[in-house]
PDB file of N, CA and C in Angstrom:
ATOM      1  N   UNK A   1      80.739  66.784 113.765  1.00  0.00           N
ATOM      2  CA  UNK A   1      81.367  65.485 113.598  1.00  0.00           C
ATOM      3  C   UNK A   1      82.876  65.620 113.804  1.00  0.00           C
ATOM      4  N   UNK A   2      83.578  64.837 114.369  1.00  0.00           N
ATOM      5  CA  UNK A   2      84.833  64.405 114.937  1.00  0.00           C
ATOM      6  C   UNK A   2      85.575  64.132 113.891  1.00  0.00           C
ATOM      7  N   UNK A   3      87.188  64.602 112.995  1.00  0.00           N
ATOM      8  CA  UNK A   3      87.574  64.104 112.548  1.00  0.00           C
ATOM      9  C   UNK A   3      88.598  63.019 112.641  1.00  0.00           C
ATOM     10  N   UNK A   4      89.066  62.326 112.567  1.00  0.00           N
ATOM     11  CA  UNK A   4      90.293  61.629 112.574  1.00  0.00           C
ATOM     12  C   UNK A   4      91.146  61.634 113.294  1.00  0.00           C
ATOM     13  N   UNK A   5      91.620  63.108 112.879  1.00  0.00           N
ATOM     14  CA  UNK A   5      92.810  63.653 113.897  1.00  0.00           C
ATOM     15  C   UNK A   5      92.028  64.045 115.256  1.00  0.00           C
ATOM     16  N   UNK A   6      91.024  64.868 115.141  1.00  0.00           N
ATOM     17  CA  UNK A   6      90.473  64.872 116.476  1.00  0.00           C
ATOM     18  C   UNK A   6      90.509  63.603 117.410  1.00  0.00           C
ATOM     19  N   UNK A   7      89.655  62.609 117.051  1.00  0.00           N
ATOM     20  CA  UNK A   7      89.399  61.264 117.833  1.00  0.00           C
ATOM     21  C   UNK A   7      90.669  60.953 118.648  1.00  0.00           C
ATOM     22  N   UNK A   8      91.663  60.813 117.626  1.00  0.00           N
ATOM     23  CA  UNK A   8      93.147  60.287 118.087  1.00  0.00           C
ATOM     24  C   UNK A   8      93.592  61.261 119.312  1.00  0.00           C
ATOM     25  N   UNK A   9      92.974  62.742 118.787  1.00  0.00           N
ATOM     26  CA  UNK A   9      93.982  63.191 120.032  1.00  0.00           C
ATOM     27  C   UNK A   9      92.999  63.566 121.344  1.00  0.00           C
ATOM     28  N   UNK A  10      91.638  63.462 121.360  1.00  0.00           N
ATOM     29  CA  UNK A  10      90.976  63.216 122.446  1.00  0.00           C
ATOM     30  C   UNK A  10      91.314  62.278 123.622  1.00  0.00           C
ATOM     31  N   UNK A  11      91.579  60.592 122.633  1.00  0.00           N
ATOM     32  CA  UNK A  11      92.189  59.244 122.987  1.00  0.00           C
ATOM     33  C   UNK A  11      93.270  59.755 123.801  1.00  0.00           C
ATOM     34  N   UNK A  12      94.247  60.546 123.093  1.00  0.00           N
ATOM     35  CA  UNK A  12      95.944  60.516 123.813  1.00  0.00           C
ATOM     36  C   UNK A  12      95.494  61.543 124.884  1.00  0.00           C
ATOM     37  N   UNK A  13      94.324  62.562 124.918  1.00  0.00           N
ATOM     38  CA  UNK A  13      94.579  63.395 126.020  1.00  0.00           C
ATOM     39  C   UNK A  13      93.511  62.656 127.386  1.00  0.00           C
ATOM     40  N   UNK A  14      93.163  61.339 126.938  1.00  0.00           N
ATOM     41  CA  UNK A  14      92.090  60.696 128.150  1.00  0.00           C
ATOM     42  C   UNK A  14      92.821  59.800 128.285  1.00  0.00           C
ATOM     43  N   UNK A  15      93.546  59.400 128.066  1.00  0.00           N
ATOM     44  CA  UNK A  15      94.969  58.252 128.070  1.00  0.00           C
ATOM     45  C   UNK A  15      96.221  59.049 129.167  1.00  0.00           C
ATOM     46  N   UNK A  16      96.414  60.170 128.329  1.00  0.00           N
ATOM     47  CA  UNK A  16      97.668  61.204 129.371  1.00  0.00           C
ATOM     48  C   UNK A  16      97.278  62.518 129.486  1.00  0.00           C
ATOM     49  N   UNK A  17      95.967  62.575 130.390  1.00  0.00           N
ATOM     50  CA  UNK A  17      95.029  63.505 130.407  1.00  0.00           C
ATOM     51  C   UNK A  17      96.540  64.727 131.082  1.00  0.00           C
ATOM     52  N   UNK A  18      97.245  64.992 131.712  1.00  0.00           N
ATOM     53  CA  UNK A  18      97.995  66.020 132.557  1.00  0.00           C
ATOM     54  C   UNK A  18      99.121  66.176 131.767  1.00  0.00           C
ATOM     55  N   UNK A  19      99.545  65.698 130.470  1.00  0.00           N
ATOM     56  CA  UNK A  19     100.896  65.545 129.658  1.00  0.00           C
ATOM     57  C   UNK A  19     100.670  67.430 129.458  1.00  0.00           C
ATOM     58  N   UNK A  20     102.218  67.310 128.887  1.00  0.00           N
ATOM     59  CA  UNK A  20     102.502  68.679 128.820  1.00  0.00           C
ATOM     60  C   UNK A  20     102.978  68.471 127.040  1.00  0.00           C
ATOM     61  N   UNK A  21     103.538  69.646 126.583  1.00  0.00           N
ATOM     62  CA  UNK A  21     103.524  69.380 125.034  1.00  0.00           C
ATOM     63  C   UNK A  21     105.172  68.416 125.528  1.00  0.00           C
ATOM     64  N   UNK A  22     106.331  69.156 125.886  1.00  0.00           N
ATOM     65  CA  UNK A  22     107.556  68.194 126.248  1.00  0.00           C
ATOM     66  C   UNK A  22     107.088  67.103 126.351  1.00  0.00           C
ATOM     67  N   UNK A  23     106.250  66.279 127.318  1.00  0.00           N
ATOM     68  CA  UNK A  23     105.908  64.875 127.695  1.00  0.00           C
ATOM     69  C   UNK A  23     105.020  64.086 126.748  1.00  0.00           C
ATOM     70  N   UNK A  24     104.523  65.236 125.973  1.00  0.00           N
ATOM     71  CA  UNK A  24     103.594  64.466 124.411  1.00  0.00           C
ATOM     72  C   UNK A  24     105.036  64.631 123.786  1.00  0.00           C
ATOM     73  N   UNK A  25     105.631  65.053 123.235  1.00  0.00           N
ATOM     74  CA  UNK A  25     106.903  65.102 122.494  1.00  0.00           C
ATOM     75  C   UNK A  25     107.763  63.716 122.863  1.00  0.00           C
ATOM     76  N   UNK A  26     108.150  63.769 124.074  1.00  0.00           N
ATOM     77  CA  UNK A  26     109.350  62.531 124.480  1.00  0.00           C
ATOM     78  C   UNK A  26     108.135  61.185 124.179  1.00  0.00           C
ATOM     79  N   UNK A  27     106.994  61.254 124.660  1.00  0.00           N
ATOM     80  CA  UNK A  27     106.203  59.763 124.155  1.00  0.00           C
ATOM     81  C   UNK A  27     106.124  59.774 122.473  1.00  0.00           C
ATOM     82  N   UNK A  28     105.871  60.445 122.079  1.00  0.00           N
ATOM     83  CA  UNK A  28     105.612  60.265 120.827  1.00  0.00           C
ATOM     84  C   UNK A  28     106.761  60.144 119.716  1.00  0.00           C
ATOM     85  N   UNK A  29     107.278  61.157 120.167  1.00  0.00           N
ATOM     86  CA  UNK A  29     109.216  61.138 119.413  1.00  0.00           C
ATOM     87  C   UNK A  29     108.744  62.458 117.929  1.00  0.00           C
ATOM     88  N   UNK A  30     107.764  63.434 118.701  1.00  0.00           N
ATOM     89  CA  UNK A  30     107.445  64.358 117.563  1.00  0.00           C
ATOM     90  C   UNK A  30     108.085  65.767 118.053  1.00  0.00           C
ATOM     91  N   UNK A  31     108.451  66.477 117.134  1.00  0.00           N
ATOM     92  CA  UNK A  31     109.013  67.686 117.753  1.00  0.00           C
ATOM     93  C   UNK A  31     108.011  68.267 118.720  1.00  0.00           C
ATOM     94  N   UNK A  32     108.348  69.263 119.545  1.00  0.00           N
ATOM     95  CA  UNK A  32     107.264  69.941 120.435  1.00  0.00           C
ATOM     96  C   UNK A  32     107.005  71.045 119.666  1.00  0.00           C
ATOM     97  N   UNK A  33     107.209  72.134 119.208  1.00  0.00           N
ATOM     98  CA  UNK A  33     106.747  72.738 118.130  1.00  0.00           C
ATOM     99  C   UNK A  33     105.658  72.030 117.353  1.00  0.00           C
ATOM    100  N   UNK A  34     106.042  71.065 116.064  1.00  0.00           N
ATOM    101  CA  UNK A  34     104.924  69.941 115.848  1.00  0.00           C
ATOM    102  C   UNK A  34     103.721  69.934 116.450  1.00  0.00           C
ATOM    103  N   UNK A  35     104.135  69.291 117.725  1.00  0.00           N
ATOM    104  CA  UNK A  35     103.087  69.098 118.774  1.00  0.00           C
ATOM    105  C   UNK A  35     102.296  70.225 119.244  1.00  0.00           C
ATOM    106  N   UNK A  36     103.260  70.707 119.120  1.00  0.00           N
ATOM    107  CA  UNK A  36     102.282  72.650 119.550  1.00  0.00           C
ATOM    108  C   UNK A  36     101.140  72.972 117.967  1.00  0.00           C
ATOM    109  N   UNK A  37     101.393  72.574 116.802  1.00  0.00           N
ATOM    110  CA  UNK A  37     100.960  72.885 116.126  1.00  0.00           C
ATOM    111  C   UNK A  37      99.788  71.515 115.414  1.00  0.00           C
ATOM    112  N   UNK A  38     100.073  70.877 115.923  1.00  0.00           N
ATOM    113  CA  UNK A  38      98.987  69.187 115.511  1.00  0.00           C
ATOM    114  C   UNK A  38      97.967  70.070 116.394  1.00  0.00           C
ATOM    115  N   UNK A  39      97.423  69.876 118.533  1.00  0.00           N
ATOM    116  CA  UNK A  39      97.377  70.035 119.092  1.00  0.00           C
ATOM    117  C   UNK A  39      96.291  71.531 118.819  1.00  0.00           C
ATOM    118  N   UNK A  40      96.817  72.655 117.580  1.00  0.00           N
ATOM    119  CA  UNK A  40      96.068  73.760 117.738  1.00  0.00           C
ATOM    120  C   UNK A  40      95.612  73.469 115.957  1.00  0.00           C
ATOM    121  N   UNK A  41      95.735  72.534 115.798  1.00  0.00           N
ATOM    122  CA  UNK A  41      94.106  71.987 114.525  1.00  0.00           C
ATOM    123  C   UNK A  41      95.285  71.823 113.225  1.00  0.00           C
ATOM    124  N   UNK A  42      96.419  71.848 113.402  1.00  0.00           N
ATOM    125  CA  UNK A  42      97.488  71.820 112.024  1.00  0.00           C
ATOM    126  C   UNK A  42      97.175  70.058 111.651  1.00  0.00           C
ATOM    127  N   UNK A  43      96.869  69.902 110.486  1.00  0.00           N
ATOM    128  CA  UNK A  43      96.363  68.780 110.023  1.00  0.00           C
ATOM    129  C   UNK A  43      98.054  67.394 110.477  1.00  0.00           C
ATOM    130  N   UNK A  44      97.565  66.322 110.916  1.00  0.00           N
ATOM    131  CA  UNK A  44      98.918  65.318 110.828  1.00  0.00           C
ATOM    132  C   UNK A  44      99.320  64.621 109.644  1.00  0.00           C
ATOM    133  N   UNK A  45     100.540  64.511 109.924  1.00  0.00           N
ATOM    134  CA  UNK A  45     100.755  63.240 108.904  1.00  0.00           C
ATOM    135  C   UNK A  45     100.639  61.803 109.418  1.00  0.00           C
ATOM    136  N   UNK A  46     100.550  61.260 108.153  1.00  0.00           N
ATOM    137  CA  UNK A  46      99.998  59.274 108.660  1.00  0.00           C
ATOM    138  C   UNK A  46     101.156  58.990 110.135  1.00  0.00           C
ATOM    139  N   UNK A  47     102.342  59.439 109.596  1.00  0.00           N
ATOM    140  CA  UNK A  47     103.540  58.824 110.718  1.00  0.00           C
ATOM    141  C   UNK A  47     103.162  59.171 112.471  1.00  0.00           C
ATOM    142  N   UNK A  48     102.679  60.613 112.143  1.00  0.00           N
ATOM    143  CA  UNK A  48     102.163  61.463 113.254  1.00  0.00           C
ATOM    144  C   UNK A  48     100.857  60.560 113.889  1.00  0.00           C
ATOM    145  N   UNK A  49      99.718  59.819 113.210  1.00  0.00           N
ATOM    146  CA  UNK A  49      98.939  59.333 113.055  1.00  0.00           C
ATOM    147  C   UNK A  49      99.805  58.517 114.161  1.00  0.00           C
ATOM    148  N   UNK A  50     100.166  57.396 113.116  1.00  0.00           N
ATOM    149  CA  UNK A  50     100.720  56.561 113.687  1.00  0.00           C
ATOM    150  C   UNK A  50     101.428  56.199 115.276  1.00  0.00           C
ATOM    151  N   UNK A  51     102.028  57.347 115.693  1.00  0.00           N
ATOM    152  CA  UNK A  51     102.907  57.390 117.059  1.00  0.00           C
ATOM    153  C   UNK A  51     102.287  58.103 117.744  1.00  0.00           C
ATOM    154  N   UNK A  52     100.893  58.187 117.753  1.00  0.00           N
ATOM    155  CA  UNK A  52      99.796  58.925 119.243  1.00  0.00           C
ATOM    156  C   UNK A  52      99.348  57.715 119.190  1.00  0.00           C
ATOM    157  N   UNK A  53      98.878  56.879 118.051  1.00  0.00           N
ATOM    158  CA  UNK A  53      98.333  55.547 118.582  1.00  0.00           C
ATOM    159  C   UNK A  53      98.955  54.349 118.955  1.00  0.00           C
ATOM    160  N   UNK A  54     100.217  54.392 118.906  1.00  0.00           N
ATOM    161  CA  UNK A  54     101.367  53.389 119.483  1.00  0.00           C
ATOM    162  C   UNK A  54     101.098  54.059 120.743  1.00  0.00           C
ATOM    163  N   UNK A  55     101.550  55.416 121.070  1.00  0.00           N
ATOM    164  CA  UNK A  55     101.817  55.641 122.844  1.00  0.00           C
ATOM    165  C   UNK A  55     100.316  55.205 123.488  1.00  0.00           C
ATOM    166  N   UNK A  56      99.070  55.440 122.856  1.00  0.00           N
ATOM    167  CA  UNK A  56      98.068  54.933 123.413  1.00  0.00           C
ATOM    168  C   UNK A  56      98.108  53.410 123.439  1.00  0.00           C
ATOM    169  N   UNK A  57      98.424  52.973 122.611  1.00  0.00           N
ATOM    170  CA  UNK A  57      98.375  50.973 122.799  1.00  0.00           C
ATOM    171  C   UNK A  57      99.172  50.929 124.153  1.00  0.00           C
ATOM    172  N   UNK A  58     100.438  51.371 123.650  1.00  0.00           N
ATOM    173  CA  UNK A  58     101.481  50.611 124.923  1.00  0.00           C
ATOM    174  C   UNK A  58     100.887  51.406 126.183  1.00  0.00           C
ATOM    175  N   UNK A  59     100.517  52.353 126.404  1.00  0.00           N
ATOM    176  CA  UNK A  59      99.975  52.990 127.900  1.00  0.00           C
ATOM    177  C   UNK A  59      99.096  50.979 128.297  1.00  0.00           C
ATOM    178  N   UNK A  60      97.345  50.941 127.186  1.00  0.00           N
ATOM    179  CA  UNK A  60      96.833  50.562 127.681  1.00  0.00           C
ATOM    180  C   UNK A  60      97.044  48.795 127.728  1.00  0.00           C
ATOM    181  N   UNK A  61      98.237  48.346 126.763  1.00  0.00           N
ATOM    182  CA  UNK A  61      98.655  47.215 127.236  1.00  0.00           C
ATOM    183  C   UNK A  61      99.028  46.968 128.516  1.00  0.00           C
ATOM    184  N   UNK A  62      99.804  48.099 129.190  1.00  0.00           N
ATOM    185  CA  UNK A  62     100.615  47.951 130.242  1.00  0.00           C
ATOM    186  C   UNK A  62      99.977  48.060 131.484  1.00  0.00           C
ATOM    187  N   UNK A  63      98.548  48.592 131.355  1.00  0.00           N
ATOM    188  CA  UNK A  63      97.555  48.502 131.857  1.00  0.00           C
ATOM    189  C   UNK A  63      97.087  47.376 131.720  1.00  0.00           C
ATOM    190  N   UNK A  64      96.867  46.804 131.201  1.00  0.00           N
ATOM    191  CA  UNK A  64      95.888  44.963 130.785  1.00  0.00           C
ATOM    192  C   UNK A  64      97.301  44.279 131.185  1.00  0.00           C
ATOM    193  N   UNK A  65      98.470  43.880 131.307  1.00  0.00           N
ATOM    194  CA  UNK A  65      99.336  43.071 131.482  1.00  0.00           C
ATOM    195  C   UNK A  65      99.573  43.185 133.271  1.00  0.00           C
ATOM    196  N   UNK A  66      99.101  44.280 133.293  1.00  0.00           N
ATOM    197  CA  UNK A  66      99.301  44.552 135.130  1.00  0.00           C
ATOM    198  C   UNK A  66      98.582  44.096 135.631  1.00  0.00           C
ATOM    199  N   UNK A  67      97.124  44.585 135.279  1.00  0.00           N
ATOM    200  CA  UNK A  67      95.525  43.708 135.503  1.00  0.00           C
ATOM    201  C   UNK A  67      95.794  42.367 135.623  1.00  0.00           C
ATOM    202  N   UNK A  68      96.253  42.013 134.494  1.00  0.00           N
ATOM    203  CA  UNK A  68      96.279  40.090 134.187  1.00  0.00           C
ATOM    204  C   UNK A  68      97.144  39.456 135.269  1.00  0.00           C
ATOM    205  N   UNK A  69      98.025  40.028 135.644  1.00  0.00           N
ATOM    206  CA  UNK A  69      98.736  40.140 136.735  1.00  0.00           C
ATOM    207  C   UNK A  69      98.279  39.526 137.849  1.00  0.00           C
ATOM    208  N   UNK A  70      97.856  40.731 138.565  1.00  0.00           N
ATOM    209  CA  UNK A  70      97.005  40.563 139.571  1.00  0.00           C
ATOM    210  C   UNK A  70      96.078  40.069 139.829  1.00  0.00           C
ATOM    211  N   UNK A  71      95.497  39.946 138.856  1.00  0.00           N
ATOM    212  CA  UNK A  71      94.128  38.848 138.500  1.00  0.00           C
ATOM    213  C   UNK A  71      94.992  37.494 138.603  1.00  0.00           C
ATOM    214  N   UNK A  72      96.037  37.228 137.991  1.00  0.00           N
ATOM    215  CA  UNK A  72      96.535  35.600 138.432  1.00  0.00           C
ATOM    216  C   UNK A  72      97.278  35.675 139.564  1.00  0.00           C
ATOM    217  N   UNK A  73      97.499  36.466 140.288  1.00  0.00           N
ATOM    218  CA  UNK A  73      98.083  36.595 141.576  1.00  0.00           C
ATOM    219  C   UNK A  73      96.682  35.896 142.605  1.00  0.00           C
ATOM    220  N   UNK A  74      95.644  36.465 142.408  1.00  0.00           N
ATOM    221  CA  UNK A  74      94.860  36.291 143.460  1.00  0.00           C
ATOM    222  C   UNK A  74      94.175  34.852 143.021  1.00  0.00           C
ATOM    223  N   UNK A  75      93.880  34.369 142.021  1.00  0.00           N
ATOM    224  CA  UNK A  75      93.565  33.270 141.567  1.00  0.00           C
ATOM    225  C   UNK A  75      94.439  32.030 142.285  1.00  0.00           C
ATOM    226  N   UNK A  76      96.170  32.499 141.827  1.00  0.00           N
ATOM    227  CA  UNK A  76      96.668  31.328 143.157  1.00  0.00           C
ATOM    228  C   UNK A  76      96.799  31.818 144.323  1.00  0.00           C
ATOM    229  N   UNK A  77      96.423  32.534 144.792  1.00  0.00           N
ATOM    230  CA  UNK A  77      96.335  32.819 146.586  1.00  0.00           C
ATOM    231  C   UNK A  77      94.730  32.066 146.789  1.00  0.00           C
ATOM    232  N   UNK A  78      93.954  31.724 145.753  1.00  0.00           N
ATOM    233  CA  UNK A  78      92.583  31.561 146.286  1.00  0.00           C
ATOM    234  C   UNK A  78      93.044  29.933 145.462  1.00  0.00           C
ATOM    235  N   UNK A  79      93.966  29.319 145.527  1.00  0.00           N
ATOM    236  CA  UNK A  79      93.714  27.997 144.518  1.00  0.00           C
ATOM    237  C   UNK A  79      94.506  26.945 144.736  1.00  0.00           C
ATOM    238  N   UNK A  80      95.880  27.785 145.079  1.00  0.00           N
ATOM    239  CA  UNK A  80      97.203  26.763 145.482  1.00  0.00           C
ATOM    240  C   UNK A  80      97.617  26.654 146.870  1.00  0.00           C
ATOM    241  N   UNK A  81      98.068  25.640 147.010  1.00  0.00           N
ATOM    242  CA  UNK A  81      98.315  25.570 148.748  1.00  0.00           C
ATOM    243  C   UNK A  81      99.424  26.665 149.391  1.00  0.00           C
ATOM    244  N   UNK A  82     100.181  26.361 150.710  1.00  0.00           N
ATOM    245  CA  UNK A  82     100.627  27.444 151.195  1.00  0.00           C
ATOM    246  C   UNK A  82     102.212  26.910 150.543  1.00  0.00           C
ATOM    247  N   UNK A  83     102.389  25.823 150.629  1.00  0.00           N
ATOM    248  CA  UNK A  83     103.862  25.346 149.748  1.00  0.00           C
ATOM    249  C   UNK A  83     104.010  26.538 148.476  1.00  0.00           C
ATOM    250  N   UNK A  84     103.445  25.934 147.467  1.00  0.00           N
ATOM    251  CA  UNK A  84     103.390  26.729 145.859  1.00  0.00           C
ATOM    252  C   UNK A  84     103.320  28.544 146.348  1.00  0.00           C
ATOM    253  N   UNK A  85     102.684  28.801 147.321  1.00  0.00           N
ATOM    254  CA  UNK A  85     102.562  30.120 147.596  1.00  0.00           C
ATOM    255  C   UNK A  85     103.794  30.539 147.834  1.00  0.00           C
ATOM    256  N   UNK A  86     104.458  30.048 149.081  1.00  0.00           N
ATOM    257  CA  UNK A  86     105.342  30.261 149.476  1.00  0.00           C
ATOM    258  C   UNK A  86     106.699  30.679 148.292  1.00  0.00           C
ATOM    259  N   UNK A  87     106.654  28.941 147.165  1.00  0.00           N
ATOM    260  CA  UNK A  87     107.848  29.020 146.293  1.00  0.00           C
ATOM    261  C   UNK A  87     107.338  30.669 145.539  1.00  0.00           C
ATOM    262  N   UNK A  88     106.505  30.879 145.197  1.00  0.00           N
ATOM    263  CA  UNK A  88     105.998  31.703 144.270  1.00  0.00           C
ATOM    264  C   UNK A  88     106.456  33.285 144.746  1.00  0.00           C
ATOM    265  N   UNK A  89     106.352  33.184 145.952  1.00  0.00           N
ATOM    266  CA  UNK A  89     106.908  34.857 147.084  1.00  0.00           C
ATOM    267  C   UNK A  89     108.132  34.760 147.090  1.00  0.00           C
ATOM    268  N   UNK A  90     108.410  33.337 147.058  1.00  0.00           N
ATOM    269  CA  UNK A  90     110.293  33.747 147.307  1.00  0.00           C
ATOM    270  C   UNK A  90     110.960  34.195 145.918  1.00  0.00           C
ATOM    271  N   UNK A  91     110.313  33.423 144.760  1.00  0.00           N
ATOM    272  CA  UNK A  91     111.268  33.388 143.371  1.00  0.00           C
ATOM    273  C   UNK A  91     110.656  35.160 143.351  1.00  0.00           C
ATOM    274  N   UNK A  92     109.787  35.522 143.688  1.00  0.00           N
ATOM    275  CA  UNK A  92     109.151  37.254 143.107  1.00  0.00           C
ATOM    276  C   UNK A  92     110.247  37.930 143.850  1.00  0.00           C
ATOM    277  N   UNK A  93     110.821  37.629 145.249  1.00  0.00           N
ATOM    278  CA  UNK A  93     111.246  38.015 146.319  1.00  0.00           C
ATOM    279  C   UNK A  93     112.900  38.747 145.567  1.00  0.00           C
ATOM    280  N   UNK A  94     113.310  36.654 145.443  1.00  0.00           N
ATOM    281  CA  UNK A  94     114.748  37.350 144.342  1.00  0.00           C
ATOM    282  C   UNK A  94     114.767  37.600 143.292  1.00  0.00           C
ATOM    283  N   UNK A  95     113.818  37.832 142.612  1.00  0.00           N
ATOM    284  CA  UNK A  95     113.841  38.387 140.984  1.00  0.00           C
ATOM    285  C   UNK A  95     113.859  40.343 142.119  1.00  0.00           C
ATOM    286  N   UNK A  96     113.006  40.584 142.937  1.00  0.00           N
ATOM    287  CA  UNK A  96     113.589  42.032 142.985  1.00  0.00           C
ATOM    288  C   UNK A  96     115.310  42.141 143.808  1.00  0.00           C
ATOM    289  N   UNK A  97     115.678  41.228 144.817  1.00  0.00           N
ATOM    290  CA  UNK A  97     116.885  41.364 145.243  1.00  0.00           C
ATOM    291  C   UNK A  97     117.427  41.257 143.833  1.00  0.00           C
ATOM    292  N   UNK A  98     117.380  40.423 142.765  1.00  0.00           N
ATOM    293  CA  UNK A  98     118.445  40.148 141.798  1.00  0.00           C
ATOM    294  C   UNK A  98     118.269  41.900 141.139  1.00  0.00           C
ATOM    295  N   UNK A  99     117.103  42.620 140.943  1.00  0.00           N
ATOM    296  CA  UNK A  99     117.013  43.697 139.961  1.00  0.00           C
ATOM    297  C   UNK A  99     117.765  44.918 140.677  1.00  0.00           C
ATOM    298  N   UNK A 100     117.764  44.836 142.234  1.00  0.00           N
ATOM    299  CA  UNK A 100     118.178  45.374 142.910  1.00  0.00           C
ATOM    300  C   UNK A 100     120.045  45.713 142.985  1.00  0.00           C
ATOM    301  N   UNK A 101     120.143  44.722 143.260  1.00  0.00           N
ATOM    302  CA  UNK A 101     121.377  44.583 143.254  1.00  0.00           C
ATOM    303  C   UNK A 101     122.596  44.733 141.916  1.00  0.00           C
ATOM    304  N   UNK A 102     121.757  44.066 140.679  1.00  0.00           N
ATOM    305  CA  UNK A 102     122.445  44.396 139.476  1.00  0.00           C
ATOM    306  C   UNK A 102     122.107  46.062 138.799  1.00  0.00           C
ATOM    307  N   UNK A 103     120.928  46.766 139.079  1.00  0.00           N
ATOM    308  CA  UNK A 103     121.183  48.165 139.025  1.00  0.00           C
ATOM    309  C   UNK A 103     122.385  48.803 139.680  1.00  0.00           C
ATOM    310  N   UNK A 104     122.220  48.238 140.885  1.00  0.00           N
ATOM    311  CA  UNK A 104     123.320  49.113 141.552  1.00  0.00           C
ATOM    312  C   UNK A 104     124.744  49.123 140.835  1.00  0.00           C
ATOM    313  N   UNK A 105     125.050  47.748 140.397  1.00  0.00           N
ATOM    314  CA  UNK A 105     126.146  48.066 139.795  1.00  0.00           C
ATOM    315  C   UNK A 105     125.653  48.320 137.687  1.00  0.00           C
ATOM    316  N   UNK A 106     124.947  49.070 137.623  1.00  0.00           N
ATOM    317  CA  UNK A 106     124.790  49.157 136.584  1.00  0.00           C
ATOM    318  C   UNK A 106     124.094  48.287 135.157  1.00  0.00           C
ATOM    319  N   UNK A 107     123.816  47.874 135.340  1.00  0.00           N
ATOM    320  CA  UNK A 107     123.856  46.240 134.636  1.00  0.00           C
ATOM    321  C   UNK A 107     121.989  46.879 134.101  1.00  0.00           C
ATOM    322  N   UNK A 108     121.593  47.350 133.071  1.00  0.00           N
ATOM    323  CA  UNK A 108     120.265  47.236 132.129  1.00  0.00           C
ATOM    324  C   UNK A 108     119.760  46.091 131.908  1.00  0.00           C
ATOM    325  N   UNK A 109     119.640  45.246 131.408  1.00  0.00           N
ATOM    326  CA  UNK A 109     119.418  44.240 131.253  1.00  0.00           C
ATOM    327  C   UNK A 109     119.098  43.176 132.309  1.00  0.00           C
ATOM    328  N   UNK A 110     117.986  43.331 133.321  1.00  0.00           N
ATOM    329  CA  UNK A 110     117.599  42.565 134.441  1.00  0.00           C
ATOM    330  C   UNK A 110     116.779  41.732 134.406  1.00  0.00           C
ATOM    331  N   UNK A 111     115.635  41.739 133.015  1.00  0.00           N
ATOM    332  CA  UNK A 111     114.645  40.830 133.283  1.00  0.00           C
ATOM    333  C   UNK A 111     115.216  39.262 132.773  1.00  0.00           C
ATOM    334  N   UNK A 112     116.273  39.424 131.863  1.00  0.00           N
ATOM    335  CA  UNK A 112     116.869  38.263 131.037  1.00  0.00           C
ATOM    336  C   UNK A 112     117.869  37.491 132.151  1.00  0.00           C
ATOM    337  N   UNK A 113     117.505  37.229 133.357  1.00  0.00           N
ATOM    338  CA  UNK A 113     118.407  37.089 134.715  1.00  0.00           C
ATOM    339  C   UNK A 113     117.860  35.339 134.211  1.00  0.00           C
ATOM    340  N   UNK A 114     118.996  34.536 134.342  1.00  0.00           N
ATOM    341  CA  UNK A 114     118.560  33.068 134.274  1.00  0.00           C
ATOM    342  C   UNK A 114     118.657  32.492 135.414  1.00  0.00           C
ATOM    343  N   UNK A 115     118.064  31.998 136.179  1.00  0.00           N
ATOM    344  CA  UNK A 115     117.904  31.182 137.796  1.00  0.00           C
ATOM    345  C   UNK A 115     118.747  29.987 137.727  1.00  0.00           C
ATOM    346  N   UNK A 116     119.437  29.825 138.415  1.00  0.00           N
ATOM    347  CA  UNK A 116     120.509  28.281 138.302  1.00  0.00           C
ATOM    348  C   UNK A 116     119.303  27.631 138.576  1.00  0.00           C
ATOM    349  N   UNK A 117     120.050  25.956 137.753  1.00  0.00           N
ATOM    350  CA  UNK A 117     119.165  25.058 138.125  1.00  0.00           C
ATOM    351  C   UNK A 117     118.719  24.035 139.432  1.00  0.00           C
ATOM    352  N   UNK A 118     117.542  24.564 139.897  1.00  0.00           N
ATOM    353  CA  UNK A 118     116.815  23.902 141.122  1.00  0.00           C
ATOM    354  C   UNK A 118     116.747  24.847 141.703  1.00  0.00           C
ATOM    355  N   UNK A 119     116.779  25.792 141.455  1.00  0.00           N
ATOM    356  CA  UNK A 119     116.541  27.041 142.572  1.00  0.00           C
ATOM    357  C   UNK A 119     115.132  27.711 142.318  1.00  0.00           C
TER     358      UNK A 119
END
């Protein structure tokens, strides 16, 4: 029978099946030592608990939000005319010129970009 800690870290190694202990360390925010020692049967703590199953949520949210994505991408390519298509390629078009261009000069903060009005 599987304990606890096992399950969890089966999950994180079929989730980030090729991670290295460094790359379980920087996702998780646990020492690598730690990690070297969870990893070879050293019992966790709840917190430890806790931050293998956060890096597993957010992996597989980001997975389901991409999906959902694309799944409503093709829904209006199969639904809306070529007008709405069109507006829909251009605003995707400059949301990357806008991400583009404000990296370059530095600027973090790209998704909070506000579109003047009528554009």
């Amino acid at each position: 029978m599987f304990t606890l800690q096992q399950k969890i870290l089966s999950r994180y190694q079929a989730t980030f099946p090729n991670h290295t202990l460094r790359q379980v360390s920087d996702r998780t925010g646990i020492n690598v030592s730690r990690v070297f020692r969870i990893f070879n049967g050293y019992e966790m703590k709840l917190v430890e608990y806790e931050k293998f199953e956060i890096a597993i949520i957010k992996k597989l949210t980001t997975q389901n939000k991409r999906s959902d994505f694309i799944q409503t991408t093709l829904e209006c390519l199969s639904q809306l005319n070529e007008k709405l298509i069109n507006e829909l390629q251009s605003e995707m078009k400059f949301r990357l010129e806008m991400r583009t261009s404000f990296s370059s000069s530095n600027q973090t903060d790209n998704d909070s970009i506000a579109l003047p009005e009528g554009a």
